[in-house]
Structure formats: structure tokens, C-alpha cells
C-alpha atoms as a PDB file:
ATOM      1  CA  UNK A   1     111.214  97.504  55.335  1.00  0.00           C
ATOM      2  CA  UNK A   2     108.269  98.123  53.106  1.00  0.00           C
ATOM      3  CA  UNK A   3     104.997  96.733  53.317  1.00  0.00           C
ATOM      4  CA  UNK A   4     101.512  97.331  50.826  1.00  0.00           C
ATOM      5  CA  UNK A   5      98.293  99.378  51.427  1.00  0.00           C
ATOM      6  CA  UNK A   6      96.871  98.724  48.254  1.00  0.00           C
ATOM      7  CA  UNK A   7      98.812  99.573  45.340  1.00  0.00           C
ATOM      8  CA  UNK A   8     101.436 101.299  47.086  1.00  0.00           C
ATOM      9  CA  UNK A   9     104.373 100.972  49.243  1.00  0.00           C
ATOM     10  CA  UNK A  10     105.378 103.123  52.512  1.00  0.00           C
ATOM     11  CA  UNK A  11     108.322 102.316  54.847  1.00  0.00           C
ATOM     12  CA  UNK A  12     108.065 100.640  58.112  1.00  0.00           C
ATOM     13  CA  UNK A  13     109.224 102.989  61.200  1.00  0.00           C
ATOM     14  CA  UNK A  14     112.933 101.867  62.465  1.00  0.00           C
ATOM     15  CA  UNK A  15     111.578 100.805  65.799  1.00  0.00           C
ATOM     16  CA  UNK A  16     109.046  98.431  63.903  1.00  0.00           C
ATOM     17  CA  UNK A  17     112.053  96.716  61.924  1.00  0.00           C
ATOM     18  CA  UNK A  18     114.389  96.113  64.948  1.00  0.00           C
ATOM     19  CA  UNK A  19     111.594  95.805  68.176  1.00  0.00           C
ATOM     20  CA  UNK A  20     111.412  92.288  69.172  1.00  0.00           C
ATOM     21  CA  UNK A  21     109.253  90.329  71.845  1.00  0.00           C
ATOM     22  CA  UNK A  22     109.761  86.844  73.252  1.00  0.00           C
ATOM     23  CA  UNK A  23     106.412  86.490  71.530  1.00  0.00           C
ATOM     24  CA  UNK A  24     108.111  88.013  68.376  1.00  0.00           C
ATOM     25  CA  UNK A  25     110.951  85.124  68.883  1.00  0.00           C
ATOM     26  CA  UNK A  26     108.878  82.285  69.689  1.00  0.00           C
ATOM     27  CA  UNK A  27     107.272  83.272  66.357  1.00  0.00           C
ATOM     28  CA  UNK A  28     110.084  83.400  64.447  1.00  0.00           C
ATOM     29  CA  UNK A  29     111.495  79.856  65.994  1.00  0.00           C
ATOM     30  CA  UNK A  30     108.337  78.532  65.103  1.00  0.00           C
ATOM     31  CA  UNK A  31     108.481  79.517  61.111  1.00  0.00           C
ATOM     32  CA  UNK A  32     111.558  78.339  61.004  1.00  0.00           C
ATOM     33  CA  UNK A  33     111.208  74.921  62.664  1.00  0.00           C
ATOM     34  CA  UNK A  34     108.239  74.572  60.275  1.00  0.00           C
ATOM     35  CA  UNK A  35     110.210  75.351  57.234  1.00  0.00           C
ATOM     36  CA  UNK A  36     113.327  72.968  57.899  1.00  0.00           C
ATOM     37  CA  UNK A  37     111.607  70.307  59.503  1.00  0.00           C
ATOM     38  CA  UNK A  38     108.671  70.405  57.477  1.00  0.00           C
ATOM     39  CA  UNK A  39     110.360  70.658  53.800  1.00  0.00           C
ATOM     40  CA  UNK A  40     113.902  69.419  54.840  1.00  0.00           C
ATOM     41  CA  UNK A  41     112.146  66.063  56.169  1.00  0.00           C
ATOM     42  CA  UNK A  42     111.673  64.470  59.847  1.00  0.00           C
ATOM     43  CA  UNK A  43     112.234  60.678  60.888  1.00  0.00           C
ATOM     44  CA  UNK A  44     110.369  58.772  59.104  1.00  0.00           C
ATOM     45  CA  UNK A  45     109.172  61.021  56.609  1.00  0.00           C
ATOM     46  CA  UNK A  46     111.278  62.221  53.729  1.00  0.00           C
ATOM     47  CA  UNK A  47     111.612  65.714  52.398  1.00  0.00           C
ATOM     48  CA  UNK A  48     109.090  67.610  50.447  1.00  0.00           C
ATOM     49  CA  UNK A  49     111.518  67.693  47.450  1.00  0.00           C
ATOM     50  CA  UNK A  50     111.781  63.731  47.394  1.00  0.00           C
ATOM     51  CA  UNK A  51     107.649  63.267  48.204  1.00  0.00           C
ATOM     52  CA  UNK A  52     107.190  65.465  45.301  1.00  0.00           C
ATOM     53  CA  UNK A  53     109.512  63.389  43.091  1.00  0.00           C
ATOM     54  CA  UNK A  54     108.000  60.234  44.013  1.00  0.00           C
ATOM     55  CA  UNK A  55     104.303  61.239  42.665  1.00  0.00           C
ATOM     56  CA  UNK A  56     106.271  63.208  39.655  1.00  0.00           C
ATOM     57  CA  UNK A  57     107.596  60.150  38.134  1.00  0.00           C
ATOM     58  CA  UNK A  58     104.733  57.816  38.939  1.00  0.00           C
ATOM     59  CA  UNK A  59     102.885  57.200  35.090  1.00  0.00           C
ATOM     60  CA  UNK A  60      99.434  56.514  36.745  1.00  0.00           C
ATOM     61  CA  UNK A  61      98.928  60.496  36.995  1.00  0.00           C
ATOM     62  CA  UNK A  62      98.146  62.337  33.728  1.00  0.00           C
ATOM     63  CA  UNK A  63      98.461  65.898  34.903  1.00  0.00           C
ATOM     64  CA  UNK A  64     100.104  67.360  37.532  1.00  0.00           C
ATOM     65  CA  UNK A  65      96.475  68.331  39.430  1.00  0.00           C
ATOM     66  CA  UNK A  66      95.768  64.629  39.528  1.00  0.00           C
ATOM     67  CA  UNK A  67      99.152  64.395  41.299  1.00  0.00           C
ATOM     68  CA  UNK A  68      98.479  66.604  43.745  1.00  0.00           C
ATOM     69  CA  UNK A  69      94.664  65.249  44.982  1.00  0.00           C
ATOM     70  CA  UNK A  70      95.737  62.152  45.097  1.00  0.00           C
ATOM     71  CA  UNK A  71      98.946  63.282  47.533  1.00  0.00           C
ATOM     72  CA  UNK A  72      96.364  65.656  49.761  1.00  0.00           C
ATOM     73  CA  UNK A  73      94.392  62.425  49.972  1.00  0.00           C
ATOM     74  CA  UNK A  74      97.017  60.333  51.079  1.00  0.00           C
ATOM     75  CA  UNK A  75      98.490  62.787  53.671  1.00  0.00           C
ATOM     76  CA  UNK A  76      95.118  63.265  55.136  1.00  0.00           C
ATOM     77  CA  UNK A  77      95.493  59.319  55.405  1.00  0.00           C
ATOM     78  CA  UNK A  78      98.776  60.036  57.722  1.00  0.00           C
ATOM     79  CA  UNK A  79      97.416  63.199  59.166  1.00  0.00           C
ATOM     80  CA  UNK A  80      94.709  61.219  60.565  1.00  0.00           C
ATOM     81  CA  UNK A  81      96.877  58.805  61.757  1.00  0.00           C
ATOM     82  CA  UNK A  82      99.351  61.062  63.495  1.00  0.00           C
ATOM     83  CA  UNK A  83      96.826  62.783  65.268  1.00  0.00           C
ATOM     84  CA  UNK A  84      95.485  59.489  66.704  1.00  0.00           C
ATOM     85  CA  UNK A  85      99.410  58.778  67.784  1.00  0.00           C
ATOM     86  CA  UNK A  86     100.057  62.111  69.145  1.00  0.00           C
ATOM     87  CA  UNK A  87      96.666  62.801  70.623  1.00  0.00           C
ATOM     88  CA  UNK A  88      97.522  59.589  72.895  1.00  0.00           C
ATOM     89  CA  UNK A  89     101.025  61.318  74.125  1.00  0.00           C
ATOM     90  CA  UNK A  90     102.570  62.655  71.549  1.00  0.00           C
ATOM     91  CA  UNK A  91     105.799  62.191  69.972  1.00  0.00           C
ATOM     92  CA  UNK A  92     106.730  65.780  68.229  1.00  0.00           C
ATOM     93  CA  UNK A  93     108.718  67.903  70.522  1.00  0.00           C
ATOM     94  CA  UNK A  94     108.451  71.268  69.182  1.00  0.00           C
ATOM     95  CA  UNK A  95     110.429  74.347  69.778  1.00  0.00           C
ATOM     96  CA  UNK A  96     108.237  76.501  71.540  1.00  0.00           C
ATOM     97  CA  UNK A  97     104.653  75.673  73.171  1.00  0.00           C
ATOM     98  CA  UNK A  98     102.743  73.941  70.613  1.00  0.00           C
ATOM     99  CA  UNK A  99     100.707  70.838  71.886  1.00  0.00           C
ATOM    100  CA  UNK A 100     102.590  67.425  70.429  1.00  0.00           C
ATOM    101  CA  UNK A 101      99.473  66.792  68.182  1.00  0.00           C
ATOM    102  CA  UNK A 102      99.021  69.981  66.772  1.00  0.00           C
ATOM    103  CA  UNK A 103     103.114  70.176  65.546  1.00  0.00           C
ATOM    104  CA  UNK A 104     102.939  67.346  64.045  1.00  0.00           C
ATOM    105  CA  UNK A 105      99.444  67.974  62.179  1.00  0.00           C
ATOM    106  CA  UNK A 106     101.904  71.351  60.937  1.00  0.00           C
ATOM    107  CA  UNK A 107     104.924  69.788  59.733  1.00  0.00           C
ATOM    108  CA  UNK A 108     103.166  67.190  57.960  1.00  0.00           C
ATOM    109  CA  UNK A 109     101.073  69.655  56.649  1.00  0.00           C
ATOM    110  CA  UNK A 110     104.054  71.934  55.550  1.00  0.00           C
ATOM    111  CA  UNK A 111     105.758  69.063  54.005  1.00  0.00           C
ATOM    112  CA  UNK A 112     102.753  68.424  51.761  1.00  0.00           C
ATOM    113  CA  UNK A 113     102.450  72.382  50.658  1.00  0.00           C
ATOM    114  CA  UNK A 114     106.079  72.046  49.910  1.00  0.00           C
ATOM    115  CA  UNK A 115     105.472  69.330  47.616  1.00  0.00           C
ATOM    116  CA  UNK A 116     102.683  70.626  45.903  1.00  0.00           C
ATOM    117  CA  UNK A 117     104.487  73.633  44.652  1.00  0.00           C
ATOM    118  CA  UNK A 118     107.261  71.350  43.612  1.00  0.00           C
ATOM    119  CA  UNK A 119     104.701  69.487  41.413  1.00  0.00           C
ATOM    120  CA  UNK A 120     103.848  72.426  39.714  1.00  0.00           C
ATOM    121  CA  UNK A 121     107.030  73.615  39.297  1.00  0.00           C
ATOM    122  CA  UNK A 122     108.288  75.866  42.132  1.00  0.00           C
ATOM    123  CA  UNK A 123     111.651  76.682  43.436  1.00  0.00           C
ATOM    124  CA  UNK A 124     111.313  75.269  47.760  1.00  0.00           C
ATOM    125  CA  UNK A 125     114.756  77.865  48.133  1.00  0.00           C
ATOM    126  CA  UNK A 126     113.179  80.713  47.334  1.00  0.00           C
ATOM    127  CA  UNK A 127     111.599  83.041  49.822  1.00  0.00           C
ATOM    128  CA  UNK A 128     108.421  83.720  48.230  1.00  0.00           C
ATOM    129  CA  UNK A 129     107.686  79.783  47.675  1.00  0.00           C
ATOM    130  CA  UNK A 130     108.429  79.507  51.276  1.00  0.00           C
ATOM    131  CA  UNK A 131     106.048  82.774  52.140  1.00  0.00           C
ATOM    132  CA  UNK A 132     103.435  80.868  50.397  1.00  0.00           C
ATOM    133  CA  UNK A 133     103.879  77.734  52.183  1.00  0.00           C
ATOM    134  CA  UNK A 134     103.320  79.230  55.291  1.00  0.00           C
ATOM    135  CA  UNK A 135      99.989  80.997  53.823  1.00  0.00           C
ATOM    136  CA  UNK A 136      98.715  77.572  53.141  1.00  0.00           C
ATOM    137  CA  UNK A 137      99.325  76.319  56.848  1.00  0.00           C
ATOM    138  CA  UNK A 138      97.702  79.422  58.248  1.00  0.00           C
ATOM    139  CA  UNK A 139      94.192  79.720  55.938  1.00  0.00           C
ATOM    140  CA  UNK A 140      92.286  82.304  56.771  1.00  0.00           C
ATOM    141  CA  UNK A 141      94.635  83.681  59.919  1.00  0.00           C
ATOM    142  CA  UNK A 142      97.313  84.446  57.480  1.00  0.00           C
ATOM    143  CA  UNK A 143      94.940  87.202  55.632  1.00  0.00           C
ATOM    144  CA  UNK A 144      94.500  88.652  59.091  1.00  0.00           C
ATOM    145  CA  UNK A 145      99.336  88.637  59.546  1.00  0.00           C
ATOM    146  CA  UNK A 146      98.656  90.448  56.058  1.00  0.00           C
ATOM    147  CA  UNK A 147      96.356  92.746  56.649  1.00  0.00           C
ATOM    148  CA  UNK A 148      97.631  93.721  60.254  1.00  0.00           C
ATOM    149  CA  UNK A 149     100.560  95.113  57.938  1.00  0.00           C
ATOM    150  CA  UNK A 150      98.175  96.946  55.990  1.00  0.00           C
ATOM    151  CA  UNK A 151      98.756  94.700  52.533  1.00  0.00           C
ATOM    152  CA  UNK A 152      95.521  94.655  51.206  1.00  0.00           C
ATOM    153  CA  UNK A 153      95.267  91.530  48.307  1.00  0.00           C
ATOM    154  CA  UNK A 154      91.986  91.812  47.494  1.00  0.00           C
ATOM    155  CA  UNK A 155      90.426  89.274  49.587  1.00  0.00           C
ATOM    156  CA  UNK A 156      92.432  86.140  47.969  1.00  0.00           C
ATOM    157  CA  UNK A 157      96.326  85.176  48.622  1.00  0.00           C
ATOM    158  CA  UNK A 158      97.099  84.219  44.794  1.00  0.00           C
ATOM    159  CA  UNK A 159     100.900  84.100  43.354  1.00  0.00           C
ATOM    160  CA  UNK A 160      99.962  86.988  41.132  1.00  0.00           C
ATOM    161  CA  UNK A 161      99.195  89.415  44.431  1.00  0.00           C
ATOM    162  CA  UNK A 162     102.357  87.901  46.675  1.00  0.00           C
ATOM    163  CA  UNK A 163     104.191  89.778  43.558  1.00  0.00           C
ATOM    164  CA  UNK A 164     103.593  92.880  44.833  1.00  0.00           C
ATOM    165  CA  UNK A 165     105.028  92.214  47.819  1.00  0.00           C
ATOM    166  CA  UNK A 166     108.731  93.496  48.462  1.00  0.00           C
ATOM    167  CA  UNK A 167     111.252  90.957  49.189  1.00  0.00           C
ATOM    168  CA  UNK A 168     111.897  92.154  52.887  1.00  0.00           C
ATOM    169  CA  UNK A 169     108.638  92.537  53.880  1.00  0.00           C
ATOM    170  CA  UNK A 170     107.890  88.861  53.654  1.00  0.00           C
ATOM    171  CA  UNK A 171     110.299  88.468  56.830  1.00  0.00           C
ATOM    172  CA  UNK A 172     107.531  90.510  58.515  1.00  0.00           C
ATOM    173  CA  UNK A 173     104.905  88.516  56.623  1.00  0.00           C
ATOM    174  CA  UNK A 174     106.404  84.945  57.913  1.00  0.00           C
ATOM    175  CA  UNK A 175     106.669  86.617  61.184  1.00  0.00           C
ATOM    176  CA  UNK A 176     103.335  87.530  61.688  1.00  0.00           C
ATOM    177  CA  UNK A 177     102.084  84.050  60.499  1.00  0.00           C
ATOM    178  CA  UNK A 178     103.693  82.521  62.909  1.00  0.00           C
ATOM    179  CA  UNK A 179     102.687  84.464  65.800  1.00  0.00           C
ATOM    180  CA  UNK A 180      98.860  83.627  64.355  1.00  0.00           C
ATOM    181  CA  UNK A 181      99.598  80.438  64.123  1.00  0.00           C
ATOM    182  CA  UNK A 182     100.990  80.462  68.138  1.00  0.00           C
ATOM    183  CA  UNK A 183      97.901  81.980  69.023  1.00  0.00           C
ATOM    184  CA  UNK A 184      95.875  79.146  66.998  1.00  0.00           C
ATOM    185  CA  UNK A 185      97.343  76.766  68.564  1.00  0.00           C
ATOM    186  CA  UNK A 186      95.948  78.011  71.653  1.00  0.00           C
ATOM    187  CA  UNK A 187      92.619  78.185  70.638  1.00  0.00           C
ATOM    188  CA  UNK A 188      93.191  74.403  69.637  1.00  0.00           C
ATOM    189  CA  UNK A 189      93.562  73.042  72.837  1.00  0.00           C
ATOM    190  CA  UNK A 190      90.287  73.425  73.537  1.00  0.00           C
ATOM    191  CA  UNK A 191      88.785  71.458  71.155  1.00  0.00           C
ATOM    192  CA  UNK A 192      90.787  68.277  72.467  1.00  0.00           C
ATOM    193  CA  UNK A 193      88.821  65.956  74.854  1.00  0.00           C
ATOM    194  CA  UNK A 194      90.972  66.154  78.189  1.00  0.00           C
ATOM    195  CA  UNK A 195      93.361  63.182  78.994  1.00  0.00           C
ATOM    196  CA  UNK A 196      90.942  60.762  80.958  1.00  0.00           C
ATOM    197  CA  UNK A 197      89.579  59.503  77.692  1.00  0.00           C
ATOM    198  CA  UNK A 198      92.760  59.670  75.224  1.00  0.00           C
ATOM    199  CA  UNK A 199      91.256  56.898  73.090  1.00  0.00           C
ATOM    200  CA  UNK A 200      88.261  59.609  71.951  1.00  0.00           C
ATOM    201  CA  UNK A 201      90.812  62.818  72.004  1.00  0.00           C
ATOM    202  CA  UNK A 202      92.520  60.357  69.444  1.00  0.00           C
ATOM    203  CA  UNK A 203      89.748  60.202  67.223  1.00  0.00           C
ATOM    204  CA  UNK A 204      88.233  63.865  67.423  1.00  0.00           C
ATOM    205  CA  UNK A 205      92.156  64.570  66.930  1.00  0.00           C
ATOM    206  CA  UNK A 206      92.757  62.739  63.697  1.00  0.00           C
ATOM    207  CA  UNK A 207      89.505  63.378  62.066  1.00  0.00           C
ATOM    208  CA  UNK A 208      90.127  67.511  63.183  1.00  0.00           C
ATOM    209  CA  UNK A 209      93.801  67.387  61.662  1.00  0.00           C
ATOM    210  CA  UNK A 210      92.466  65.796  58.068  1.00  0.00           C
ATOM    211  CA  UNK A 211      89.573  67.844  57.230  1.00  0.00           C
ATOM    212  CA  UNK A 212      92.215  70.759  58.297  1.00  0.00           C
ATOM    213  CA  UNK A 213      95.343  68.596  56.009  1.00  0.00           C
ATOM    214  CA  UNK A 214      92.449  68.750  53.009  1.00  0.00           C
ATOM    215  CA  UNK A 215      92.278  72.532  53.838  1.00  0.00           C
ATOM    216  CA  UNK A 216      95.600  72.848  53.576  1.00  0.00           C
ATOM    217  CA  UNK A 217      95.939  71.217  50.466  1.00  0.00           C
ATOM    218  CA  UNK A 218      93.255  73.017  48.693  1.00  0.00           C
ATOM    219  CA  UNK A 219      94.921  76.235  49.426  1.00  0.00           C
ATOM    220  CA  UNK A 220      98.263  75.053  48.392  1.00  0.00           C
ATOM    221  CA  UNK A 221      96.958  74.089  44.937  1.00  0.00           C
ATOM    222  CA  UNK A 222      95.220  77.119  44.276  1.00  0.00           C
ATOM    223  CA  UNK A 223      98.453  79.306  45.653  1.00  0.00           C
ATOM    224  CA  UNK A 224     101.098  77.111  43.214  1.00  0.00           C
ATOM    225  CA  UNK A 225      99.073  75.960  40.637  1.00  0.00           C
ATOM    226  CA  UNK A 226      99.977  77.297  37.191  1.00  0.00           C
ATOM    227  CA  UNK A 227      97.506  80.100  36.322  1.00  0.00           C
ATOM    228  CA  UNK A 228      97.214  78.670  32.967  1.00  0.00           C
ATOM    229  CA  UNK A 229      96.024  75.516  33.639  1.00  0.00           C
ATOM    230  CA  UNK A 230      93.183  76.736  35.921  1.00  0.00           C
END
């Protein structure tokens, strides 16, 4: 595997390409879950492909950018919402140790990411779409997966810089995220109320998982939006 410093390329040791942890593997579940569930569609939510569709055929929306704020606004809406439901037992069961809440807050999240690059155009198969996605879930810990591989992308995470990157290094890339993203979720737990006053965890749930669903969406549109129309 190859990964970027810069400009350049140098290959990744053998031991770096084939070493895995059950950290490594709970990272890797995780992507994955996120991926299927989150652009393939979960009960009741359809896929990415089909949310996208809905707001591309819709005549109210002019241009494709008024498409996608009014979907981040709407799926803060629901992110809201499921973080009041889950935050009061929770109804996500995810692969590996993520609180209920916080999975759900993700796939929804994912789902909407997906959609927004189908909006403007992008391919959900292909791997550097679905690289992309997963930047937009992460924010800001996903420049930290990049740069602990020594990509350097000049401070932003636009389409034109994810060129650079080789194909097989963004199996490392999505591998990394994820373990950033276990590690988040963490850190998240924290900021919960405990149990003995779920109605309040609710709220300070939902209102945490929209302003981060906004975040989300912000980063999508400026990772998949067409640099010609910015």
C-alpha cells in the first residue's frame, strides 16, 4: 500500500498492510456497518440512492444546493428526533460498542452524506465517494486518520486533494476513520446526562446530534459539490 506525504508517495512496510488488532477489526466492522446500513437503507428509512431521488425530482428546488439545505434541514429534524428516542433506550443495535444514540445519530448521518453526493452527481459504488462519506461523518477527526498516515491535504479534505490519493490506501484511510470515530464515541458518553433523568439526556441528546447532523451536512456539500458551481 501507498500512502501521501505531500506530493509524493512511499510504500507502507508489509507488517503495516497485514497487522491487525481487535481494535483494527472493530474498526473495520464499524465502516462497514456504516456504509451498508447507512447508504443501503435501515427500517424505516430508505436508501440514500432513493432519498436523493425523492428531492431530485421534486420542482420546488431550482438548483441542486437548494436541494441539499433543505435535506440537511430536514434530517436534522429526524436527527433530533432519534436522539430523543434512543437517548430514552435506544433502539440501534450496532456491531461493536457504540452507545444506541450515537449509531443511530451515524447512520442517519451517513445516509444523508450519501445523498448529497448523489444530488450532485456522484457514483455511491465507488470507493472514493464512499472514502468521502466517511470524511463527512468524522469532521475534524478524519484530518487527524489522514494525517496519522502522513497524507498531508493542505489543511482542507476537498475532492480535488482525495485525487491524489492511491486507490488502496483509502482501505487504510476508512480504517483509520473508523477507529477515530470508536474512540469518539467514547468521548461522547460523557456528554449524556446519566439514566436517572432520561427525559433531559433526551433533549441534550437530540439537540447534540443536529447541530452535529448540520455539521455533517455542511461538510458533505463542500466535499461533493461541483467545483464549478461554488
Amino acid at each position: 500500500m501507498e500512502q501521501v506525504k505531500g506530493r509524493g508517495f512511499r510504500p507502507l512496510a508489509e507488517s503495516d498492510m497485514t497487522q491487525r488488532t481487535p481494535t483494527e477489526a472493530s474498526a473495520n466492522k464499524l465502516v462497514k456497518y456504516l456504509l451498508e446500513k447507512g447508504l443501503g437503507g435501515f427500517p424505516p428509512l430508505s436508501s440514500a440512492e432513493n432519498l436523493a431521488a425523492a428531492y431530485l425530482i421534486d420542482q420546488r428546488y431550482e438548483t441542486d444546493d437548494e436541494r441539499v439545505d433543505s435535506l440537511v434541514k430536514w434530517e436534522m429534524t429526524k436527527n433530533f428526533t432519534t436522539g430523543f428516542i434512543t437517548g430514552l433506550g435506544g433502539v440501534i443495535t450496532m456491531p461493536v460498542g457504540v452507545p444506541s444514540a450515537l449509531g443511530a445519530s451515524w447512520l442517519i448521518q451517513a445516509r444523508m452524506a450519501g445523498a448529497i453526493a448523489r444530488i450532485y452527481g456522484h457514483d455511491l459504488g465507488e470507493d472514493r465517494v464512499r472514502t468521502l462519506i466517511l470524511l463527512s461523518l468524522a469532521g475534524d477527526v478524519a484530518k487527524g486518520a489522514i494525517a496519522d498516515l502522513g497524507i498531508d491535504l493542505g489543511g482542507r479534505l476537498p475532492q480535488q486533494a482525495m485525487q491524489l490519493v492511491p486507490g488502496r490506501a483509502l482501505v487504510e484511510i476508512n480504517k483509520r476513520i473508523g477507529a477515530r470515530l470508536l474512540a469518539k464515541a467514547s468521548q461522547r458518553v460523557v456528554l449524556r446526562f446519566p439514566r436517572a433523568v432520561p427525559v433531559v439526556g433526551g433533549v441534550v441528546g437530540g439537540s447534540l446530534d443536529a447541530v452535529v447532523c448540520r455539521m455533517v451536512g455542511r461538510t458533505a456539500k463542500s466535499l461533493f459539490r461541483p467545483v464549478a458551481s461554488s
